[in-house]
Protein backbone atom coordinates (compact mmCIF):
# COMPACT_ATOMS: atom_id res chain seq x y z
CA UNK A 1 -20.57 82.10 71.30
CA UNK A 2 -18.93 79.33 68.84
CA UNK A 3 -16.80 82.17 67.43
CA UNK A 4 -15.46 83.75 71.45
CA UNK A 5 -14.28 80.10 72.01
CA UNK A 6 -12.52 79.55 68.88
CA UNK A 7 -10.88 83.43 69.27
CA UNK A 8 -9.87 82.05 72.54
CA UNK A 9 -8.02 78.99 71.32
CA UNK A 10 -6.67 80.91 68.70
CA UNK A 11 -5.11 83.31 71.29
CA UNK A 12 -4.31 80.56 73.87
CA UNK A 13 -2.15 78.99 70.82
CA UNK A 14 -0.31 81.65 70.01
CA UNK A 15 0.42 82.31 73.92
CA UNK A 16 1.91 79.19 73.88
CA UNK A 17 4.18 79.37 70.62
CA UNK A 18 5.15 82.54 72.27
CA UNK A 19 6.22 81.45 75.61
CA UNK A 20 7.96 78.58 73.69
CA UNK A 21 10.09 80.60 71.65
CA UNK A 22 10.76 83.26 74.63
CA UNK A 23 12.04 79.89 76.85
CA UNK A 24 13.96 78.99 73.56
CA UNK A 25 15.76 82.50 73.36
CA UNK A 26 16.68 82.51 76.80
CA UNK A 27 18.60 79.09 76.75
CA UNK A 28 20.62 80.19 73.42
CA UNK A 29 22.14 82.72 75.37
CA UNK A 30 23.55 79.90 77.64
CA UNK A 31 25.25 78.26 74.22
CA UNK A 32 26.79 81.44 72.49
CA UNK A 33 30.21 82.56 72.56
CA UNK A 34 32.08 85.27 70.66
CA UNK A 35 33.38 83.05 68.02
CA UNK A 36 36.57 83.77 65.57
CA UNK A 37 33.64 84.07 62.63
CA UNK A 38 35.08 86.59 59.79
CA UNK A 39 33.50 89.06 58.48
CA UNK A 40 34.76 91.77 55.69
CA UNK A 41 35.62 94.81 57.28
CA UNK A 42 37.49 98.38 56.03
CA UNK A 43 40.88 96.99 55.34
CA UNK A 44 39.89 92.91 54.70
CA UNK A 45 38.90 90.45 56.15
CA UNK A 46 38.31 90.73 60.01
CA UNK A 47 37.36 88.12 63.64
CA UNK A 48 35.10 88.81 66.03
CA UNK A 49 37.17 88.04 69.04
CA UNK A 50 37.14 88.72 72.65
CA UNK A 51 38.89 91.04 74.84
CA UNK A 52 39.75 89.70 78.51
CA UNK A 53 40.14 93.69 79.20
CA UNK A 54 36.80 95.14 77.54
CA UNK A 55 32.98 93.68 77.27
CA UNK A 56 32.13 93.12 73.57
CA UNK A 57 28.91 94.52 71.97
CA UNK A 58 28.08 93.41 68.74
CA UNK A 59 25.17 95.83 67.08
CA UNK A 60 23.53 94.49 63.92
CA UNK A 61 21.97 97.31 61.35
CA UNK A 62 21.56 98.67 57.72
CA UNK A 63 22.75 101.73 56.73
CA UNK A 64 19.07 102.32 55.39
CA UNK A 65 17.36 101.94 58.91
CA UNK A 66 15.98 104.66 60.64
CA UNK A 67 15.87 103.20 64.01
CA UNK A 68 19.82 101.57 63.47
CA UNK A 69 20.94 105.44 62.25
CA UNK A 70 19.51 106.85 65.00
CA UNK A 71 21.04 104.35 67.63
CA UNK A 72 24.64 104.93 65.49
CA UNK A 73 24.68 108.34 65.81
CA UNK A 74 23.97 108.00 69.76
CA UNK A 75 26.62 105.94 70.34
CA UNK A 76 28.73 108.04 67.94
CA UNK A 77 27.61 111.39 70.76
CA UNK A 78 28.44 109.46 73.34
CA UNK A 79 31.48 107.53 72.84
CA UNK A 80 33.38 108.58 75.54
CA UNK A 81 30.99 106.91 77.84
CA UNK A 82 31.88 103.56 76.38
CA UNK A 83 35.43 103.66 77.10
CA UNK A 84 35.67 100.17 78.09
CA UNK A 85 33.96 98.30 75.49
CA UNK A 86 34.55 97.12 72.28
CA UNK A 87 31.86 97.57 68.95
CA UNK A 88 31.24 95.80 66.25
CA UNK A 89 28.51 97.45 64.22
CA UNK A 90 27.49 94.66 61.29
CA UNK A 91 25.83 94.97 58.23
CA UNK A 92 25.07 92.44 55.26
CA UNK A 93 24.94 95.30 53.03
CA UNK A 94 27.25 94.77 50.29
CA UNK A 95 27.61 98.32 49.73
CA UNK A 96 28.06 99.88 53.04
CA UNK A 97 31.61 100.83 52.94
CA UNK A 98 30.35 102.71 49.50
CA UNK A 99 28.14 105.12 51.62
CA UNK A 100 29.86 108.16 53.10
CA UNK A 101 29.70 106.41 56.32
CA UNK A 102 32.92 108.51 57.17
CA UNK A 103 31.32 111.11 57.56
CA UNK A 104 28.00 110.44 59.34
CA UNK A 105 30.25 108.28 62.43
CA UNK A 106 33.49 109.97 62.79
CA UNK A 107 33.91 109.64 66.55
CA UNK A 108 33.33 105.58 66.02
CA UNK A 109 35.77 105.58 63.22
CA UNK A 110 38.12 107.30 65.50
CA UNK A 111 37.52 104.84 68.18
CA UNK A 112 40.12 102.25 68.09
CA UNK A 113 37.61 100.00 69.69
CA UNK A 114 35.00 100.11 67.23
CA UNK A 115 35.10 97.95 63.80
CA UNK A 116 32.52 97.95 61.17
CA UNK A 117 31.73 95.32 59.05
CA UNK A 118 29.70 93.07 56.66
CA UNK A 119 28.89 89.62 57.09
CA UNK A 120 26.05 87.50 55.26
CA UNK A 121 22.89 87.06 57.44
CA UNK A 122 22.47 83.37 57.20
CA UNK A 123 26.35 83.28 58.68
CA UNK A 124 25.48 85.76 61.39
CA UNK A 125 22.31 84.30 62.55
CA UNK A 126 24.29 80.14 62.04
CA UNK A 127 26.63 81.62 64.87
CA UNK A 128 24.46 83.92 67.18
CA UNK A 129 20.98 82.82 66.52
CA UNK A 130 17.98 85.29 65.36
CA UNK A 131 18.24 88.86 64.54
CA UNK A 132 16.37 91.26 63.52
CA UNK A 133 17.42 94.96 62.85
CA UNK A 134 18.12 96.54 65.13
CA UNK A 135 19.65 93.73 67.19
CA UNK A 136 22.26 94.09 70.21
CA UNK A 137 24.43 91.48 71.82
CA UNK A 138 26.60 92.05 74.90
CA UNK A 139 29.41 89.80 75.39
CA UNK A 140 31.08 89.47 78.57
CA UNK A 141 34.84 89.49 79.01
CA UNK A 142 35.28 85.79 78.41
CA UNK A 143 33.07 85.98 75.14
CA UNK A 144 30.13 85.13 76.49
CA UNK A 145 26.93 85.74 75.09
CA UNK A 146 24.64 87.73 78.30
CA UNK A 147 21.94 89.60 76.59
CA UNK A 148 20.45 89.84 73.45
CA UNK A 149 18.15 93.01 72.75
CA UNK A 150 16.12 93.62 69.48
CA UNK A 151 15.37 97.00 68.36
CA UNK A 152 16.76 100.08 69.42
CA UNK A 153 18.40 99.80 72.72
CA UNK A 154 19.17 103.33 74.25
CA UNK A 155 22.16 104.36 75.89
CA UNK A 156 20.92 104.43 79.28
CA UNK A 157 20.36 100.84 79.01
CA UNK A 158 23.23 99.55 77.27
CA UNK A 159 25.67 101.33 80.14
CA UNK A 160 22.91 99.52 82.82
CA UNK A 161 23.39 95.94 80.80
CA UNK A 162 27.13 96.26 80.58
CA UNK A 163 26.90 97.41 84.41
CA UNK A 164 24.84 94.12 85.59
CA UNK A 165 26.77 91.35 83.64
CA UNK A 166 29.32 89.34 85.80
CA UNK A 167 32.72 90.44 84.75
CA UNK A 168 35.76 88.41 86.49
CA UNK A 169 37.41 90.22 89.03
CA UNK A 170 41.20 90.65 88.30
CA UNK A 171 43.66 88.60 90.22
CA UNK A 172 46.68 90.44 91.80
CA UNK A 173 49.80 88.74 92.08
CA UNK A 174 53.11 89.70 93.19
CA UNK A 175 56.19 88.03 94.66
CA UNK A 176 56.97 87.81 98.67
């Protein structure tokens, strides 16, 4: 009987470090905005930056990651869908413009919306908090930070997020 109630203080504990660092998550997102960090991409050095046209989705992966190939080459299949938004698919693999990434993601190298890139973890995670990899974050059209998703995050979803975040309506002006 000692042992259930020690179990259940164990479990009570870790409950509460739980809901702690779910409340903790939640108000980050309140705090982040697409910053002008740099990051080395293809052709030098590169900015996140926003678009006041296009919501912003930032994936971070490795090259070596089952789950992050499969969501690439999803993405890749079904660019067309994402028309309005612009990637950036990070990695702090050194070496990742070594693999024959060409060839696994040409639609997303086609994509003039799409950047890939490498940036060191303890830079990405200073400006955008926690990741692990998979990790997602959608960016509205002012830069900021509306969800955060770890692991893979299917297609489905990602054109449901982009649907539900508030996006500023357009003002039309013209002259009398």
């Amino acid at each position: 009987m000692k042992y259930f109630f020690i179990l259940i203080y164990i479990v009570t504990i870790i409950i509460l470090i739980y809901a702690f660092q779910t409340k903790k998550t939640e108000n980050y997102l309140d705090k982040v905005s697409l910053s002008n960090l740099t990051f080395e991409g293809k052709m030098g050095q590169e900015r996140f930056s926003k678009d006041a046209s296009r919501v912003t989705i930032i994936i971070w992966f490795h090259p070596d990651c089952e789950i992050c190939r499969y969501q690439l080459n999803i993405i890749n299949e079904n660019i067309e869908r994402f028309a309005k938004i612009r990637f950036f698919f990070i990695t702090a693999d050194t070496n990742f413009f070594k693999h024959k990434y060409k060839a696994i993601w040409p639609d997303l190298l086609q994509s003039t919306y799409v950047s890939f890139g490498i940036i060191d973890k303890s830079k990405f995670i200073d400006e955008f908090g926690p990741v692990v990899t998979p990790s997602l974050l959608l960016f509205d059209r002012k830069g900021i930070l509306k969800e955060k998703r770890y692991g893979e995050v299917k297609v489905e979803k990602i054109l449901y997020l982009i649907n539900n975040i508030s996006i500023p309506e357009k003002t039309i002006s013209g002259s009398n």
